[in-house]
N, C-alpha and C. Protein backbone atom coordinates (compact mmCIF):
# COMPACT_ATOMS: atom_id res chain seq x y z
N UNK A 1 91.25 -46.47 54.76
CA UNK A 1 89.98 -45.83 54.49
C UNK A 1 90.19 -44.70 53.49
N UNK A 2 89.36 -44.74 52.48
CA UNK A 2 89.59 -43.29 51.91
C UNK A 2 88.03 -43.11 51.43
N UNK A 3 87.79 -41.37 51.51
CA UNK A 3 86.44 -40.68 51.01
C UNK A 3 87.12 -40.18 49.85
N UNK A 4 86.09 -40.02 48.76
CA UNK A 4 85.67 -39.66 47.48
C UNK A 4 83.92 -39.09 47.43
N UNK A 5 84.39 -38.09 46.38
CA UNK A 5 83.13 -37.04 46.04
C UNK A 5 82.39 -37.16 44.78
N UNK A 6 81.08 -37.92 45.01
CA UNK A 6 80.61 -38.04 43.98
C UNK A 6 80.72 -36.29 42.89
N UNK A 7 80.17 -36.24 41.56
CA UNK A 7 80.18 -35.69 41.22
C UNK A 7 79.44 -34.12 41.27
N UNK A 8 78.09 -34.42 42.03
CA UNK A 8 76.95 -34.01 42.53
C UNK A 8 77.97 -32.92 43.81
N UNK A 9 78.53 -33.98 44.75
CA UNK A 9 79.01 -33.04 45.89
C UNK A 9 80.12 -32.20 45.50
N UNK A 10 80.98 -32.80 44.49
CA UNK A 10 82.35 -31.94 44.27
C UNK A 10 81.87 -30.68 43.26
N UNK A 11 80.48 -30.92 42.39
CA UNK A 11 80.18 -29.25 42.22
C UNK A 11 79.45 -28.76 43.36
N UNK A 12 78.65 -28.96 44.51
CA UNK A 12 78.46 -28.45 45.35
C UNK A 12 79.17 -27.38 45.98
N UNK A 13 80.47 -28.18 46.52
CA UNK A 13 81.23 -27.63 46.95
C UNK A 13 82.35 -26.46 46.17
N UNK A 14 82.32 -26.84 44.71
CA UNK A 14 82.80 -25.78 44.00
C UNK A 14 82.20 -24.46 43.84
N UNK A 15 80.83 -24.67 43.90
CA UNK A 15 79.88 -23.18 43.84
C UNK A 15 79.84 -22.69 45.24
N UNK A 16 80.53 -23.39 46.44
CA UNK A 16 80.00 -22.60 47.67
C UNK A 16 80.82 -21.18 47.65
N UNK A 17 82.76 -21.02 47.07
CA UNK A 17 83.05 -19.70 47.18
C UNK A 17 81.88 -18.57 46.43
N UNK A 18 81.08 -19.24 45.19
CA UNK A 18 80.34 -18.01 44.14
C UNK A 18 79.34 -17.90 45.08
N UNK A 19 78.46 -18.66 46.07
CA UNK A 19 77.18 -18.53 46.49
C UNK A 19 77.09 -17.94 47.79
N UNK A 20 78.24 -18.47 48.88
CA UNK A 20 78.39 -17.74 49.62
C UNK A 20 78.22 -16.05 50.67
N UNK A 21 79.05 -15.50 49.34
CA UNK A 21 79.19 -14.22 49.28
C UNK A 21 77.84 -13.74 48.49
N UNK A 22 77.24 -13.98 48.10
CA UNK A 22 75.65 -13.63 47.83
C UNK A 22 75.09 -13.92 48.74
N UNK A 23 74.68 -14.57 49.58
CA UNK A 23 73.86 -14.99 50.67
C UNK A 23 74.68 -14.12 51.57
N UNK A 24 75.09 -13.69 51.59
CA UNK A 24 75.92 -12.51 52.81
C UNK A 24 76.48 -13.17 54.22
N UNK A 25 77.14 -14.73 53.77
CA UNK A 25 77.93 -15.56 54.60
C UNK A 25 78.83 -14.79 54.73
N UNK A 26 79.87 -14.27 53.64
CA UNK A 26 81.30 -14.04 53.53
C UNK A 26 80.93 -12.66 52.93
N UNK A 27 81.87 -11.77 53.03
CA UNK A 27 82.08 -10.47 52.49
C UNK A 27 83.15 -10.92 51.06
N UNK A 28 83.78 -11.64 50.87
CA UNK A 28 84.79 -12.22 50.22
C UNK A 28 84.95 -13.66 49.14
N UNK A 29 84.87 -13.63 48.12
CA UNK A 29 84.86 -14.89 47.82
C UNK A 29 86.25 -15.20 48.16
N UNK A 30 86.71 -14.21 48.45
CA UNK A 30 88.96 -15.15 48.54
C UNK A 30 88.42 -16.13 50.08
N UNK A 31 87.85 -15.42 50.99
CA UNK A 31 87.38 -16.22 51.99
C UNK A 31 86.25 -17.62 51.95
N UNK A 32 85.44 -17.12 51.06
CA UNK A 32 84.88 -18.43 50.96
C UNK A 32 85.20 -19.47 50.51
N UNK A 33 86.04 -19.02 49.41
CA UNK A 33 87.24 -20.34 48.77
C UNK A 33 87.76 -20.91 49.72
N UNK A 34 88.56 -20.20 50.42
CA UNK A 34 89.14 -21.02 51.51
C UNK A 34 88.36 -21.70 52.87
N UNK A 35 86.84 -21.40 52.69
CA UNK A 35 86.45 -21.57 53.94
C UNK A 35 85.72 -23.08 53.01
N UNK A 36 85.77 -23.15 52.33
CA UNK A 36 84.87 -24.54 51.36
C UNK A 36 85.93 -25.47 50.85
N UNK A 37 87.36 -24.98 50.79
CA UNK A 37 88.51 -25.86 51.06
C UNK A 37 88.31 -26.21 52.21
N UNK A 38 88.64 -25.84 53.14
CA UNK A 38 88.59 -26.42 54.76
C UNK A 38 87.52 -27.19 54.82
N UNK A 39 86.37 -27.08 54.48
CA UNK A 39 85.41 -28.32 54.60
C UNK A 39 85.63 -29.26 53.95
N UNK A 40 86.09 -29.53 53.22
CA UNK A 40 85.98 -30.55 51.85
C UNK A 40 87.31 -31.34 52.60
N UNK A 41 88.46 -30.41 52.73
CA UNK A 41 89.19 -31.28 53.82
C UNK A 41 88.95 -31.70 54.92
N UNK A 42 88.20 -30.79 55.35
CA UNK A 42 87.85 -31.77 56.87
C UNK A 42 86.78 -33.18 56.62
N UNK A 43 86.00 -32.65 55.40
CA UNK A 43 85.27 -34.09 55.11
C UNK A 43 86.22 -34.95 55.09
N UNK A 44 87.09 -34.70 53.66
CA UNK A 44 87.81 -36.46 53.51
C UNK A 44 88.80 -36.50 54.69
N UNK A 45 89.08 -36.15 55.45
CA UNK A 45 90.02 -36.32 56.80
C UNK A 45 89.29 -37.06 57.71
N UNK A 46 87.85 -36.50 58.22
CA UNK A 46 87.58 -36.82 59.07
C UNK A 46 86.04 -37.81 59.19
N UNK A 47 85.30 -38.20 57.94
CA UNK A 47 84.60 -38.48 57.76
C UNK A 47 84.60 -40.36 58.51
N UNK A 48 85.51 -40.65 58.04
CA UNK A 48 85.41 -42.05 58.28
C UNK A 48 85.21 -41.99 60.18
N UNK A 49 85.59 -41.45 60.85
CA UNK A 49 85.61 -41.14 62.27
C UNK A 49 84.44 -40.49 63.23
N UNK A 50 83.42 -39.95 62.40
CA UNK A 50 82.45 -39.23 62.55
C UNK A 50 81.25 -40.20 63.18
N UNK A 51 80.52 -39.84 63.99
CA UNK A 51 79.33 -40.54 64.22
C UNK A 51 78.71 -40.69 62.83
N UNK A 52 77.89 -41.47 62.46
CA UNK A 52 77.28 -41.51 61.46
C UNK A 52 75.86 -42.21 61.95
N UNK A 53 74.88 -41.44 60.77
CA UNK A 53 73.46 -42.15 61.32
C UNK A 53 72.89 -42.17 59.89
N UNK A 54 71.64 -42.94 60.03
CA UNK A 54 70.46 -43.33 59.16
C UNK A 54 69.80 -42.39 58.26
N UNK A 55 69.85 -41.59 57.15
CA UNK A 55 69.46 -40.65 56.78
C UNK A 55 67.97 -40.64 56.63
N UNK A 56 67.17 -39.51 57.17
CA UNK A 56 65.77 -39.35 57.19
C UNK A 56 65.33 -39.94 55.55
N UNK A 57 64.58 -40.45 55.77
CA UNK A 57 63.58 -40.87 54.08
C UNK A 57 63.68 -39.71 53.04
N UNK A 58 63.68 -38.65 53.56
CA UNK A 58 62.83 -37.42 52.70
C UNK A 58 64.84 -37.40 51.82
N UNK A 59 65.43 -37.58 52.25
CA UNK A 59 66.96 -37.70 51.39
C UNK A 59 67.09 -38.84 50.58
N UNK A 60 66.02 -39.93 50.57
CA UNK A 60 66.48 -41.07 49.47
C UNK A 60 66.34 -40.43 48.29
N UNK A 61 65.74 -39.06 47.55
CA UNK A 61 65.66 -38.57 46.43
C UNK A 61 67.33 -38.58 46.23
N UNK A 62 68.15 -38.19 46.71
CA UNK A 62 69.54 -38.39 46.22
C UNK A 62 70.08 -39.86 46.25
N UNK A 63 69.75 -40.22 46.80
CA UNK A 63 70.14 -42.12 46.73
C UNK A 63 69.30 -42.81 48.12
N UNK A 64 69.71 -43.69 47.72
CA UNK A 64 68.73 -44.74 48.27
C UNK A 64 69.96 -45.80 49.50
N UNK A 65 69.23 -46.17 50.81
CA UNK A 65 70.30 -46.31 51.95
C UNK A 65 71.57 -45.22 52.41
N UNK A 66 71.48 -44.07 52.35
CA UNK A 66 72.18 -42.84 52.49
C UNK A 66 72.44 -43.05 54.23
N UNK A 67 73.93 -42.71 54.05
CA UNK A 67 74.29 -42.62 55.75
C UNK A 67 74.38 -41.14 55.80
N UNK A 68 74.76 -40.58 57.45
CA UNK A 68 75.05 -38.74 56.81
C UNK A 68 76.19 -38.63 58.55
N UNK A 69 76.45 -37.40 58.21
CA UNK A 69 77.03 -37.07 59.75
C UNK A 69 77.39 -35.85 59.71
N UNK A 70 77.35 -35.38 60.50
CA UNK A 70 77.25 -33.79 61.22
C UNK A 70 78.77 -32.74 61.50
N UNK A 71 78.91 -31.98 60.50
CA UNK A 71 80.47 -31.33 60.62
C UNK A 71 79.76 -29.64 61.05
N UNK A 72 80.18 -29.32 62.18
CA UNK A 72 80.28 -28.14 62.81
C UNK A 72 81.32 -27.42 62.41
N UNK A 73 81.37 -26.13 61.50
CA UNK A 73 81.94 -25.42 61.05
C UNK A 73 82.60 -23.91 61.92
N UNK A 74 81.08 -23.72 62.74
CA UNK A 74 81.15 -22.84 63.49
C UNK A 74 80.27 -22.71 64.54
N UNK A 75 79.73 -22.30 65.27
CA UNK A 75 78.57 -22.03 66.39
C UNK A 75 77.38 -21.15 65.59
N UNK A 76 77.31 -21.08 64.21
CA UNK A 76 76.49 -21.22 63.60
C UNK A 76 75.93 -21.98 62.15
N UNK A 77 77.17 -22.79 61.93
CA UNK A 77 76.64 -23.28 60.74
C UNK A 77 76.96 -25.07 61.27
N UNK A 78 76.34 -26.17 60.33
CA UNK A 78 76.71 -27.33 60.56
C UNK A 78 76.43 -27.59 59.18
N UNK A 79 77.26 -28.56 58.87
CA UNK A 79 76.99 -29.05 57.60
C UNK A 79 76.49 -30.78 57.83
N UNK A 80 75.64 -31.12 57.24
CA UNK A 80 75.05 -32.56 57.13
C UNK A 80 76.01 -33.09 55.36
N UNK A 81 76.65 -34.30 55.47
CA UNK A 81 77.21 -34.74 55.13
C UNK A 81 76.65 -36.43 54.51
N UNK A 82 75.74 -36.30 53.20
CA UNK A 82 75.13 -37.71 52.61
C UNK A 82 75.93 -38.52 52.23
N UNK A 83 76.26 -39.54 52.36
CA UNK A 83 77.28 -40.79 52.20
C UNK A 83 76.30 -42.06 51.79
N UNK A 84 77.78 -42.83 51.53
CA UNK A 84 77.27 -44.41 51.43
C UNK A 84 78.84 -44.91 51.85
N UNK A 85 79.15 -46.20 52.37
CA UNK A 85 79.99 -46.76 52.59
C UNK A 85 80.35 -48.09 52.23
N UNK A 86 80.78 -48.09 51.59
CA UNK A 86 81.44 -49.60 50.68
C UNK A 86 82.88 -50.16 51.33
N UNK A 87 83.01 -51.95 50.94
CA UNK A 87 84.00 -52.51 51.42
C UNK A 87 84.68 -52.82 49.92
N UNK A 88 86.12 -52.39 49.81
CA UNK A 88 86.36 -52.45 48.25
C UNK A 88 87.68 -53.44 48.58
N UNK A 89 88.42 -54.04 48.26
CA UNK A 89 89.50 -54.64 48.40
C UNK A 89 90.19 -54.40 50.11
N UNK A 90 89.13 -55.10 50.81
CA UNK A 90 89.49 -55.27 51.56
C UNK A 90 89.72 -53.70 52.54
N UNK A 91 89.15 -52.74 51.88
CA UNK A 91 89.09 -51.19 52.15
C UNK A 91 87.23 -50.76 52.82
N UNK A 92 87.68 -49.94 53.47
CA UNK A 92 86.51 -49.07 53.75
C UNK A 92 86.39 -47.90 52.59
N UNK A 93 85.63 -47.96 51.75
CA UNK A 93 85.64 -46.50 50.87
C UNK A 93 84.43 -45.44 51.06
N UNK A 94 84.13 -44.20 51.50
CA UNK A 94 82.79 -44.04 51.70
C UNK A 94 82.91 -42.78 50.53
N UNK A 95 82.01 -42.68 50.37
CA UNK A 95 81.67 -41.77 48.69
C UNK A 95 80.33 -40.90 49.27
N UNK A 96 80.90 -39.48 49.15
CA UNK A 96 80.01 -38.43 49.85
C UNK A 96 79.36 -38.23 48.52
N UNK A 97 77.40 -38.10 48.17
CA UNK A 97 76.80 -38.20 47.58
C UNK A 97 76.02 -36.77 47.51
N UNK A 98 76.02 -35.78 48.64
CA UNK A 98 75.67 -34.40 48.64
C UNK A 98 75.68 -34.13 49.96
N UNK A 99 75.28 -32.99 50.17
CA UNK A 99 75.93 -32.14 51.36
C UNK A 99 74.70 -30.73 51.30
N UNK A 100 74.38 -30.69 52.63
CA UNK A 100 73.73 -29.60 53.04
C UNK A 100 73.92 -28.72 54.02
N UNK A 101 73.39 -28.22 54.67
CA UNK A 101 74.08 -27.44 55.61
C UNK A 101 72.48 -26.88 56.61
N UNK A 102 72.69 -26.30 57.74
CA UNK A 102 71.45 -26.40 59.04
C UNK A 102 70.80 -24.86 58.73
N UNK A 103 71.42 -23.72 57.43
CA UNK A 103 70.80 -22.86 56.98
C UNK A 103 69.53 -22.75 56.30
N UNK A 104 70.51 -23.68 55.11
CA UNK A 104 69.07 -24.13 53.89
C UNK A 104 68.94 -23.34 52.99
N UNK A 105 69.96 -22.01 53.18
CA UNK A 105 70.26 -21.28 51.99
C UNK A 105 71.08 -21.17 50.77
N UNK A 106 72.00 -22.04 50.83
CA UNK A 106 73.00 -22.55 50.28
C UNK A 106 72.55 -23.46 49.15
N UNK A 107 71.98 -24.64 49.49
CA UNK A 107 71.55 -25.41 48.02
C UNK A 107 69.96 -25.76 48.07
């Protein structure tokens, strides 16, 4: 199995150390860097293993048949996780398409 980041999610996730620390998540961007590494790893680590469900309609604006699943960061944040999952040579490949989070301040 391997996850890959569409282009859409891998700048997502590159602006979370700059955006972060404006939204008054982090006091630190040295911390938010590292706290948006740790997600991005825990995505491609753990994604294929995750419950996964049906993404509400109002998300086909990013693609169309979107799966998603739910990464708990902390006892206050969760991140929702947009996918699709393909069979490639005999592989599971799932390709994360964007990413939100249960704030709504972020993107």
């Amino acid at each position: 199995m391997k996850v890959l980041f569409s282009a859409e999610a891998s700048d997502l996730l590159e602006t979370l150390p700059e955006v972060l620390p404006e939204k008054v998540y982090f006091n630190f961007e040295k911390d938010a860097a590292k706290y948006a590494k740790t997600l991005a790893d825990d995505i491609a680590r753990h994604l294929p293993y995750k419950e996964r469900r049906v993404a509400p309609r109002r998300y086909a604006k990013y693609s169309e048949g979107l799966l998603y699943a739910v990464f708990t960061t902390n006892k206050r944040m969760s991140w929702y996780v947009f996918f699709h999952a393909y069979m490639y040579d005999n592989e599971t490949v799932f390709v994360v398409d964007h990413l939100t989070n249960n704030r709504r301040f972020v993107f």
